[in-house]
C-alpha atoms as a PDB file:
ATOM      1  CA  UNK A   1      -8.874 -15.970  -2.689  1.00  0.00           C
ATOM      2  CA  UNK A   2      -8.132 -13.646  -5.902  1.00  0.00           C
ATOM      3  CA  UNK A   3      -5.076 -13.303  -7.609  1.00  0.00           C
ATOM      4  CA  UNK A   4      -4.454  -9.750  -6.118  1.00  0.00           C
ATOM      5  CA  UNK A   5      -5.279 -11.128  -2.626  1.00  0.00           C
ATOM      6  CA  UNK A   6      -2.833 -13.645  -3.134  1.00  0.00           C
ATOM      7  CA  UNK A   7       0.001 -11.096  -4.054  1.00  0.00           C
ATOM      8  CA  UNK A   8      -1.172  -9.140  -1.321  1.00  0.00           C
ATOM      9  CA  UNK A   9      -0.547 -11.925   1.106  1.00  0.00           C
ATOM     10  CA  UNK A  10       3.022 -12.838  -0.386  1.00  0.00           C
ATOM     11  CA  UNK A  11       3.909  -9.653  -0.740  1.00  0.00           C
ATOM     12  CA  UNK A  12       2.873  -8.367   2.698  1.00  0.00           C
ATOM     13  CA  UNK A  13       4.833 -11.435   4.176  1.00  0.00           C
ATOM     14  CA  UNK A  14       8.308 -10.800   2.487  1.00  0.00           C
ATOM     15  CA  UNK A  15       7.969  -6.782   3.323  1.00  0.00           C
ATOM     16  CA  UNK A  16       7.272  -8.067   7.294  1.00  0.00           C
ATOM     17  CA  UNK A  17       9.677 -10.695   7.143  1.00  0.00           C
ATOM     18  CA  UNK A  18      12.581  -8.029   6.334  1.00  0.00           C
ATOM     19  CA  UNK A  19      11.126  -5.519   8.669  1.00  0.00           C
ATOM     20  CA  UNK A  20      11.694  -7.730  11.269  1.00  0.00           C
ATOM     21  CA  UNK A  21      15.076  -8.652  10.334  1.00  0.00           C
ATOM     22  CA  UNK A  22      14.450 -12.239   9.313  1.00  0.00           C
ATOM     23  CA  UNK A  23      15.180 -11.618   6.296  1.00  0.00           C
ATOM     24  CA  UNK A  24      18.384  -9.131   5.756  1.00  0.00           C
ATOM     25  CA  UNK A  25      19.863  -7.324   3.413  1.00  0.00           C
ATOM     26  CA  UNK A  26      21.997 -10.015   0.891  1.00  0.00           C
ATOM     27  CA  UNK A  27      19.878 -12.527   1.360  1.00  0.00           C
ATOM     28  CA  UNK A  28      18.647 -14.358  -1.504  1.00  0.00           C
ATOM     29  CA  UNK A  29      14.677 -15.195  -2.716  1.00  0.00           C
ATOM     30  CA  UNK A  30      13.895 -17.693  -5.319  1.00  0.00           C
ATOM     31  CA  UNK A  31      10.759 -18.668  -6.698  1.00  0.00           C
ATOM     32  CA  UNK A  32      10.518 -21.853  -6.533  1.00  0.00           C
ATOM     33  CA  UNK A  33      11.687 -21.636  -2.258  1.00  0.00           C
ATOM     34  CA  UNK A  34       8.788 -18.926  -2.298  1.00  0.00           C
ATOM     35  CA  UNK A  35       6.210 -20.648  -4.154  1.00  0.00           C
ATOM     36  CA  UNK A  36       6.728 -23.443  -2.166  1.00  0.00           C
ATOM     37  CA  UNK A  37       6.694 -21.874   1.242  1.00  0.00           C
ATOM     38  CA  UNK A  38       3.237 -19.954   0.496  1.00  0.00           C
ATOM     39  CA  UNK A  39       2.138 -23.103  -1.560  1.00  0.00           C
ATOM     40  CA  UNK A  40       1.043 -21.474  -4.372  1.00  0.00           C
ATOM     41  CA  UNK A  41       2.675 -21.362  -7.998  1.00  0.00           C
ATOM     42  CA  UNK A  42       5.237 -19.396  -9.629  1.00  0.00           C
ATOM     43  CA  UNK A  43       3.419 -17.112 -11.274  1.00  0.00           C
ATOM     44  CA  UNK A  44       2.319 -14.810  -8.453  1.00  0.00           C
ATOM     45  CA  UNK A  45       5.250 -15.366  -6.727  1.00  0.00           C
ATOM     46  CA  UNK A  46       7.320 -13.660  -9.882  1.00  0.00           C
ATOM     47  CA  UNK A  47       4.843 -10.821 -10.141  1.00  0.00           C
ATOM     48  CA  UNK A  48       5.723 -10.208  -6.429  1.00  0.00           C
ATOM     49  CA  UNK A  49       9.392  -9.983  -7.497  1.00  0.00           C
ATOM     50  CA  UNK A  50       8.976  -7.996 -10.096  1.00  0.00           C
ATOM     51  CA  UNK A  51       7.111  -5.496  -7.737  1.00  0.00           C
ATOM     52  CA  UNK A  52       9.656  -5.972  -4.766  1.00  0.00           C
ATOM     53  CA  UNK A  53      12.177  -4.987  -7.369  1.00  0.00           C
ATOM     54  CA  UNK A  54       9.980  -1.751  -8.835  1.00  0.00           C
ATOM     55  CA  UNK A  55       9.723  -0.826  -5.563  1.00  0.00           C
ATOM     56  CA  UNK A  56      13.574  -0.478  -4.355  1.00  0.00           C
ATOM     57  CA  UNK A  57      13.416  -3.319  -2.045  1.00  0.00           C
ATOM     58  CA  UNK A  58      15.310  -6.623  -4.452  1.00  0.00           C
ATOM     59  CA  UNK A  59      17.786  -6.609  -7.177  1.00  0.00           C
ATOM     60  CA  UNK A  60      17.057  -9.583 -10.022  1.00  0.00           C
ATOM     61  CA  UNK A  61      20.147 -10.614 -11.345  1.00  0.00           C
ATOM     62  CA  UNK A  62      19.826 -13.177 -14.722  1.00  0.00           C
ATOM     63  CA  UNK A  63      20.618 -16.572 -13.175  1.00  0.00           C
ATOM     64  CA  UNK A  64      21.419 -15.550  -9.913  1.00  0.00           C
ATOM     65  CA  UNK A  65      17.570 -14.769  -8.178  1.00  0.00           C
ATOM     66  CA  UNK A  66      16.690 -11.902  -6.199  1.00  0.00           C
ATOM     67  CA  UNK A  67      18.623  -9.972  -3.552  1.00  0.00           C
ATOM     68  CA  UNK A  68      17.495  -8.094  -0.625  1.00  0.00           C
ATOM     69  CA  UNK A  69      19.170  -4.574  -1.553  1.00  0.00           C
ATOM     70  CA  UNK A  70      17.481  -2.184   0.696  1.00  0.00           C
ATOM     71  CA  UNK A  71      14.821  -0.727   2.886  1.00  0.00           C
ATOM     72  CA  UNK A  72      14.115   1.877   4.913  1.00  0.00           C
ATOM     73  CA  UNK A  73      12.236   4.895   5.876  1.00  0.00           C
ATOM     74  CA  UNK A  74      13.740   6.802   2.716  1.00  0.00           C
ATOM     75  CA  UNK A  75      11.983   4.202   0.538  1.00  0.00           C
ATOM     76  CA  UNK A  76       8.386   4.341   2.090  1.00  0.00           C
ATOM     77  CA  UNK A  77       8.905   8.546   2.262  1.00  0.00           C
ATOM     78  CA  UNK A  78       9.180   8.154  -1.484  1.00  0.00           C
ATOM     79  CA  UNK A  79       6.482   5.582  -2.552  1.00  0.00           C
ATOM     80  CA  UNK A  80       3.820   8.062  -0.417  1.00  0.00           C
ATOM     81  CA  UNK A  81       5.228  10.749  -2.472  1.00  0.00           C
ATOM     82  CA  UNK A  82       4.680   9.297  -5.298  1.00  0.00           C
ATOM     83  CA  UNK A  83       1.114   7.910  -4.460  1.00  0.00           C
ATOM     84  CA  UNK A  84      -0.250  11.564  -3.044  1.00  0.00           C
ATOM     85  CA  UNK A  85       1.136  12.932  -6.352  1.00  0.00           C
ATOM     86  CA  UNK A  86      -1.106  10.314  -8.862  1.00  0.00           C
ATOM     87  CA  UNK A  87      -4.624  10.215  -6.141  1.00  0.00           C
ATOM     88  CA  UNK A  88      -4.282  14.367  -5.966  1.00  0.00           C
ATOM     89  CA  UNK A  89      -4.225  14.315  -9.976  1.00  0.00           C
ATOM     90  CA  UNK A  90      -6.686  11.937 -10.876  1.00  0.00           C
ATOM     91  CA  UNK A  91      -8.749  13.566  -8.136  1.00  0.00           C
ATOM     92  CA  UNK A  92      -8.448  16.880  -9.986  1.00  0.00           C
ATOM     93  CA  UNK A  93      -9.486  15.593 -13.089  1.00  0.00           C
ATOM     94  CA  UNK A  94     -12.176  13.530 -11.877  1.00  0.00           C
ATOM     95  CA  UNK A  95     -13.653  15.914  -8.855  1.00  0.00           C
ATOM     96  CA  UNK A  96     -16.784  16.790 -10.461  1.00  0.00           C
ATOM     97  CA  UNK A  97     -17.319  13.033 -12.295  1.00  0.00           C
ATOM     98  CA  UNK A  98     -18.196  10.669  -9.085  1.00  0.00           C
ATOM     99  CA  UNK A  99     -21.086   9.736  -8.465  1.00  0.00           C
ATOM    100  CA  UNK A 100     -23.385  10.586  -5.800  1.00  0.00           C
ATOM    101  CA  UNK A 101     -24.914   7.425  -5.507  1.00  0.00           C
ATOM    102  CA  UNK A 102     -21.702   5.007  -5.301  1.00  0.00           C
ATOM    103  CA  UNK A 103     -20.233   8.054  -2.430  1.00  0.00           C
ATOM    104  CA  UNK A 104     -23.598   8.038  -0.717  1.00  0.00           C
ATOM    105  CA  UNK A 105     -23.021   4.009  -0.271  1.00  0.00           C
ATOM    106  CA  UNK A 106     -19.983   4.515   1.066  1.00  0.00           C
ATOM    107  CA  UNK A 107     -20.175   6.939   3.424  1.00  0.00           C
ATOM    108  CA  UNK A 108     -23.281   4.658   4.495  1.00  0.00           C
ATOM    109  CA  UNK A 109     -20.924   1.788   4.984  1.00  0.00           C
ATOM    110  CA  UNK A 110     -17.955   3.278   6.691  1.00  0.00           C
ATOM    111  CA  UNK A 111     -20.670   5.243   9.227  1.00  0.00           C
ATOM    112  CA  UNK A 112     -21.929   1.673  10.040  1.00  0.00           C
ATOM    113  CA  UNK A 113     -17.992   0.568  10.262  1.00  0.00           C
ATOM    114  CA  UNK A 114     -17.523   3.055  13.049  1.00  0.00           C
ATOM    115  CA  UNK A 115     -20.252   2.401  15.011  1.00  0.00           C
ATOM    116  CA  UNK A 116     -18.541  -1.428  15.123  1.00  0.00           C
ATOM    117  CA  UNK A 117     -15.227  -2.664  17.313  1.00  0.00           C
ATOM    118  CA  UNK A 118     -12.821  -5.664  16.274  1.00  0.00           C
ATOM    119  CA  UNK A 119     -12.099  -7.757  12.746  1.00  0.00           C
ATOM    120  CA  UNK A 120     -15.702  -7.311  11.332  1.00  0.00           C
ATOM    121  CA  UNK A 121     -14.667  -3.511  11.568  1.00  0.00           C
ATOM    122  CA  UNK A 122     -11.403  -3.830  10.399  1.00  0.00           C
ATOM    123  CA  UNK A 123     -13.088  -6.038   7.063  1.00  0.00           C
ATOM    124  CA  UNK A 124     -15.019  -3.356   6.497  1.00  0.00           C
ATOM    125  CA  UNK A 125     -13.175  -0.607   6.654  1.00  0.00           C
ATOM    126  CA  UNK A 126     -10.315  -2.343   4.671  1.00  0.00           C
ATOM    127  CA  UNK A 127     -12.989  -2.726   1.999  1.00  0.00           C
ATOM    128  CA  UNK A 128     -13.899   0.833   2.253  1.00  0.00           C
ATOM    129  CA  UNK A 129     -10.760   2.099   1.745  1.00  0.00           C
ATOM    130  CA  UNK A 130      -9.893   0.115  -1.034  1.00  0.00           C
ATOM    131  CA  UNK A 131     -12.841   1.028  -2.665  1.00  0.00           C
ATOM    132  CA  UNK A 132     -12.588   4.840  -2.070  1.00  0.00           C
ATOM    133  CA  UNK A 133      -9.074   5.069  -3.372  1.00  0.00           C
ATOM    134  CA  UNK A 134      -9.713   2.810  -6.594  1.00  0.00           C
ATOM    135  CA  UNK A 135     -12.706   5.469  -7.002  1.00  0.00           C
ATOM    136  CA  UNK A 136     -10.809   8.427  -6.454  1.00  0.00           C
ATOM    137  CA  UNK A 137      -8.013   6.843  -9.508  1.00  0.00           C
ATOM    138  CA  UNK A 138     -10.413   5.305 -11.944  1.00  0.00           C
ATOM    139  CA  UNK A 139     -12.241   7.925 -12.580  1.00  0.00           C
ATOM    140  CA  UNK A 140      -9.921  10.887 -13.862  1.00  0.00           C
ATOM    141  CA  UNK A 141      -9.848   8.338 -17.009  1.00  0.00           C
ATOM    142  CA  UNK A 142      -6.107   7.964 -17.728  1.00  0.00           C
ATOM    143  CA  UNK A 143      -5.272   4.954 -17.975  1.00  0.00           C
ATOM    144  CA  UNK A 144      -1.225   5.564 -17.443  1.00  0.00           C
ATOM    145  CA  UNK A 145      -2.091   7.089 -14.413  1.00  0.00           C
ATOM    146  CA  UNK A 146      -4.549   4.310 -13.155  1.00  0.00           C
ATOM    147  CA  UNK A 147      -1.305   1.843 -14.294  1.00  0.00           C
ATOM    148  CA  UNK A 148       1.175   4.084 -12.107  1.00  0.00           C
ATOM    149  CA  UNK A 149      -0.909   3.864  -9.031  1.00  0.00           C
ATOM    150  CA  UNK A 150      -1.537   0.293  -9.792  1.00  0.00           C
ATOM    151  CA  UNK A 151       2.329  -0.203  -9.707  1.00  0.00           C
ATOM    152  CA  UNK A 152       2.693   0.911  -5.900  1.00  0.00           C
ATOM    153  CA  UNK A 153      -0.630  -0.964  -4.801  1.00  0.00           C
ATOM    154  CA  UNK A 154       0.857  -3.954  -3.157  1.00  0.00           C
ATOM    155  CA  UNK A 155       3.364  -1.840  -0.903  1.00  0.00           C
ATOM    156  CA  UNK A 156       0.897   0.351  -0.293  1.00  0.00           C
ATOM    157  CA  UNK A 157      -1.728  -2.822   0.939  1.00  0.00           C
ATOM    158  CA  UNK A 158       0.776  -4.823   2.181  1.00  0.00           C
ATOM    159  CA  UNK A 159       1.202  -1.560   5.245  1.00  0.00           C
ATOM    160  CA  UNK A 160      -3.307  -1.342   4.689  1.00  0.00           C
ATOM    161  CA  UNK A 161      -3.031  -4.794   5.716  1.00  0.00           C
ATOM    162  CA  UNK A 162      -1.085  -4.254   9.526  1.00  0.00           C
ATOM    163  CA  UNK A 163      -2.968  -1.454  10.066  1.00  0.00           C
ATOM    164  CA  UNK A 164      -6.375  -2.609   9.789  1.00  0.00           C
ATOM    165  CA  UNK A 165      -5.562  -5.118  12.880  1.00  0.00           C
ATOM    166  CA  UNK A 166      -5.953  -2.425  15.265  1.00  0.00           C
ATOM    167  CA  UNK A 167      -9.270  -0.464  16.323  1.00  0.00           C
ATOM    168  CA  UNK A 168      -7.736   2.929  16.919  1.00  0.00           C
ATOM    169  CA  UNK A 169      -5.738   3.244  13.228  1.00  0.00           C
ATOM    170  CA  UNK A 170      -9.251   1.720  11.593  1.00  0.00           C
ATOM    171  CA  UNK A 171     -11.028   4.443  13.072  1.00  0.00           C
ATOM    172  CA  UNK A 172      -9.115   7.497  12.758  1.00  0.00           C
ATOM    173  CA  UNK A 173      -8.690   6.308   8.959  1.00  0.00           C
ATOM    174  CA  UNK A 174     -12.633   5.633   8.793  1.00  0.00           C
ATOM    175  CA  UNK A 175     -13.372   9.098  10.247  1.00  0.00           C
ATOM    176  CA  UNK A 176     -11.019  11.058   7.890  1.00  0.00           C
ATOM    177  CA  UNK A 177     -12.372   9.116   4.576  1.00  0.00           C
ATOM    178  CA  UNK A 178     -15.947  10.328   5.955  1.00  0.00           C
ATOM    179  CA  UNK A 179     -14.458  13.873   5.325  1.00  0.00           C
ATOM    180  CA  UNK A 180     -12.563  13.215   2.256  1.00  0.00           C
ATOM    181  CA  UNK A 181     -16.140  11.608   0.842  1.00  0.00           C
ATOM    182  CA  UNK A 182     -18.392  14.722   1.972  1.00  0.00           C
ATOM    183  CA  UNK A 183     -16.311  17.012   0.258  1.00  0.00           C
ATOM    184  CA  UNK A 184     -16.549  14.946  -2.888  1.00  0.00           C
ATOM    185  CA  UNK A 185     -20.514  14.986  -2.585  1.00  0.00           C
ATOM    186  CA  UNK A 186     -20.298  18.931  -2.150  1.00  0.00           C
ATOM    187  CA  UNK A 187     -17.916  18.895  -5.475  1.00  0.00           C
ATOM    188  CA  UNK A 188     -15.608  20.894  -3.340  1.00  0.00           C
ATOM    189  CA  UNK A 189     -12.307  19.863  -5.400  1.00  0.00           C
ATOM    190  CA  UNK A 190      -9.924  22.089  -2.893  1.00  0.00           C
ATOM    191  CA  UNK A 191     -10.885  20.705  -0.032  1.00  0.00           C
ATOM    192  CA  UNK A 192     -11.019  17.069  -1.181  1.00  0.00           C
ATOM    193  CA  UNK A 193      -7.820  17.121  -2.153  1.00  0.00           C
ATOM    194  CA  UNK A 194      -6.492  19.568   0.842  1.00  0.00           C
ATOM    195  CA  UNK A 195      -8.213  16.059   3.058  1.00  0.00           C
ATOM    196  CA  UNK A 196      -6.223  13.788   0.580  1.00  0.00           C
ATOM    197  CA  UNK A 197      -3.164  14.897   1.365  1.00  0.00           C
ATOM    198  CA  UNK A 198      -2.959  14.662   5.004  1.00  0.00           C
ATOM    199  CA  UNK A 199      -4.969  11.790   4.839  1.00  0.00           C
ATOM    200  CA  UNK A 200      -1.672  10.013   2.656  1.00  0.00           C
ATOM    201  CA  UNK A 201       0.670  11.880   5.216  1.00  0.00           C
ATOM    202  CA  UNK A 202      -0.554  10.256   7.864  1.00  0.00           C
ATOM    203  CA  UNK A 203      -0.606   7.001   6.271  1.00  0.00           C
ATOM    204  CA  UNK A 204       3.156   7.986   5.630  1.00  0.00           C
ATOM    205  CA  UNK A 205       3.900   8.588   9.237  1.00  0.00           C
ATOM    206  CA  UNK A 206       1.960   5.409  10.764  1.00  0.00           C
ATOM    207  CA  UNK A 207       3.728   3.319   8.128  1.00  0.00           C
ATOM    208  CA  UNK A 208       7.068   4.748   8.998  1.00  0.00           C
ATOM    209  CA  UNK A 209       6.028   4.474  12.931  1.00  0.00           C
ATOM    210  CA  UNK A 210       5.232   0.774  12.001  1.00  0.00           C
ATOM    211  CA  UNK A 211       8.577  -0.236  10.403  1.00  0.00           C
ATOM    212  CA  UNK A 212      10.584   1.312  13.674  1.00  0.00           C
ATOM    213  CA  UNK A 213       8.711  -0.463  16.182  1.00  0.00           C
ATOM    214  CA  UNK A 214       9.218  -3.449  13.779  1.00  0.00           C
ATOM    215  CA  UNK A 215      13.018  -2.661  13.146  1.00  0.00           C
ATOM    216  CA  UNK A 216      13.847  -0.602  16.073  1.00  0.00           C
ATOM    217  CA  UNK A 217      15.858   1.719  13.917  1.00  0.00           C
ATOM    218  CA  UNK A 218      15.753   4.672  11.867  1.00  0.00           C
ATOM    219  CA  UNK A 219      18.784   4.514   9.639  1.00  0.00           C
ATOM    220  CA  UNK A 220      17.837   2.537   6.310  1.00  0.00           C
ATOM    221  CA  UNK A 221      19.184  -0.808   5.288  1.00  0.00           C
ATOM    222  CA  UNK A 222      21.123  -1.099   2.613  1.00  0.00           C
ATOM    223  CA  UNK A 223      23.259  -3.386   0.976  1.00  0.00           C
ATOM    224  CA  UNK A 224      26.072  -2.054  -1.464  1.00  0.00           C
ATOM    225  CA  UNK A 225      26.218  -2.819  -4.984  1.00  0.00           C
ATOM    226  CA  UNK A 226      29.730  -4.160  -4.748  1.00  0.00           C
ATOM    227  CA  UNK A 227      28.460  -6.348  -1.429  1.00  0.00           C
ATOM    228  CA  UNK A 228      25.967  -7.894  -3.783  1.00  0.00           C
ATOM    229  CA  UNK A 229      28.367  -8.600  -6.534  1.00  0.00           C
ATOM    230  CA  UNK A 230      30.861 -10.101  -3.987  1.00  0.00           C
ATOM    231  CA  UNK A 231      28.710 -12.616  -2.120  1.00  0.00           C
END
């Protein structure tokens, strides 16, 4: 397993752990507890952290660990945002640079993906999306930008990851990065990006639609400042 496969893992078990409530707002994660419960060391386990904290969801506190501060539909709202705002502008300045050959291969594999039904499709199309999105980033050339999207990639894999269990969301998702790649091969940049943006949106919705069957709510949890510094 890689290093990014292994902070995918931890970091797609904390997020699922809180979304279904066993682990709340106020409660407390260490490293050591962590590394030990997903038996690897503390290295990955404090990038995590530092990533559950960039993304709104802990508090790190010198000597006291990490605290579960919040999360809720207002926090995933904003990390779409954020990632339709960096894919839409390195697609802009990369629409005419990908290559045919590498979007050719693609569209190949996802086609043979959606002719398929159960984990072997869900592998695949996983793969395929990951690959299409890191192509869509890396090649406007910015490397701030590439580091930006790179900051959100484990919340945004960690909801890749529950989605890809079911045949219905792997398909739809299949079928609409078929469109996104034929208007790359045609070099239409409008429409790429017009099939870009729903595409995120509707990752936005499922994700939210995903955390309220998980949580049964709507209203976001979160824990007060002066909770945190009372406990």
């Amino acid at each position: 397993m890689s290093a990014n496969d292994t902070k995918t893992r931890i970091y797609s078990g904390i997020l699922g752990k809180i979304m279904k409530g066993e682990i709340t707002p106020g409660s407390r994660l260490t490293e050591e507890n962590m590394a030990r419960s997903y038996g690897v060391s503390r290295t990955p386990v404090r990038e995590v952290l530092f990533a559950l904290e960039r993304d709104g969801i802990i508090r790190r506190e010198r000597d006291r660990g990490a605290t579960v501060i919040a999360f809720g539909e207002d926090d995933i709202e904003e990390i779409f945002d954020i990632r339709a705002a960096l894919e839409c502008c390195a697609l802009r300045k990369a629409s005419h640079s990908y290559r045919l050959g590498e979007l050719t291969a693609l569209k190949d594999l996802i086609e043979t993906a959606n002719r398929m039904r159960g984990p072997a499709m869900h592998r695949i199309q996983e793969e395929a999306d990951l690959r299409l999105h890191s192509m869509i980033v890396n090649a406007c050339g910015n490397r701030r930008l590439i580091a930006y999207v790179a900051n959100i990639a484990l919340f945004r894999n960690a909801f890749l990851r529950i989605g890809y269990g079911e045949d219905d969301f792997a398909l739809k998702v299949g079928k609409e990065h078929l469109a996104i790649i034929s208007a790359l091969i045609c070099r239409d940049a409008t429409e790429s990006e017009r099939l870009l943006v729903g595409h995120i949106r509707g990752g936005c919705q499922y994700a939210i639609e995903t955390y309220r069957r998980k949580v049964g709510s709507r209203r976001r949890h979160l824990l007060r400042p002066e909770a945190i510094s009372s406990k």
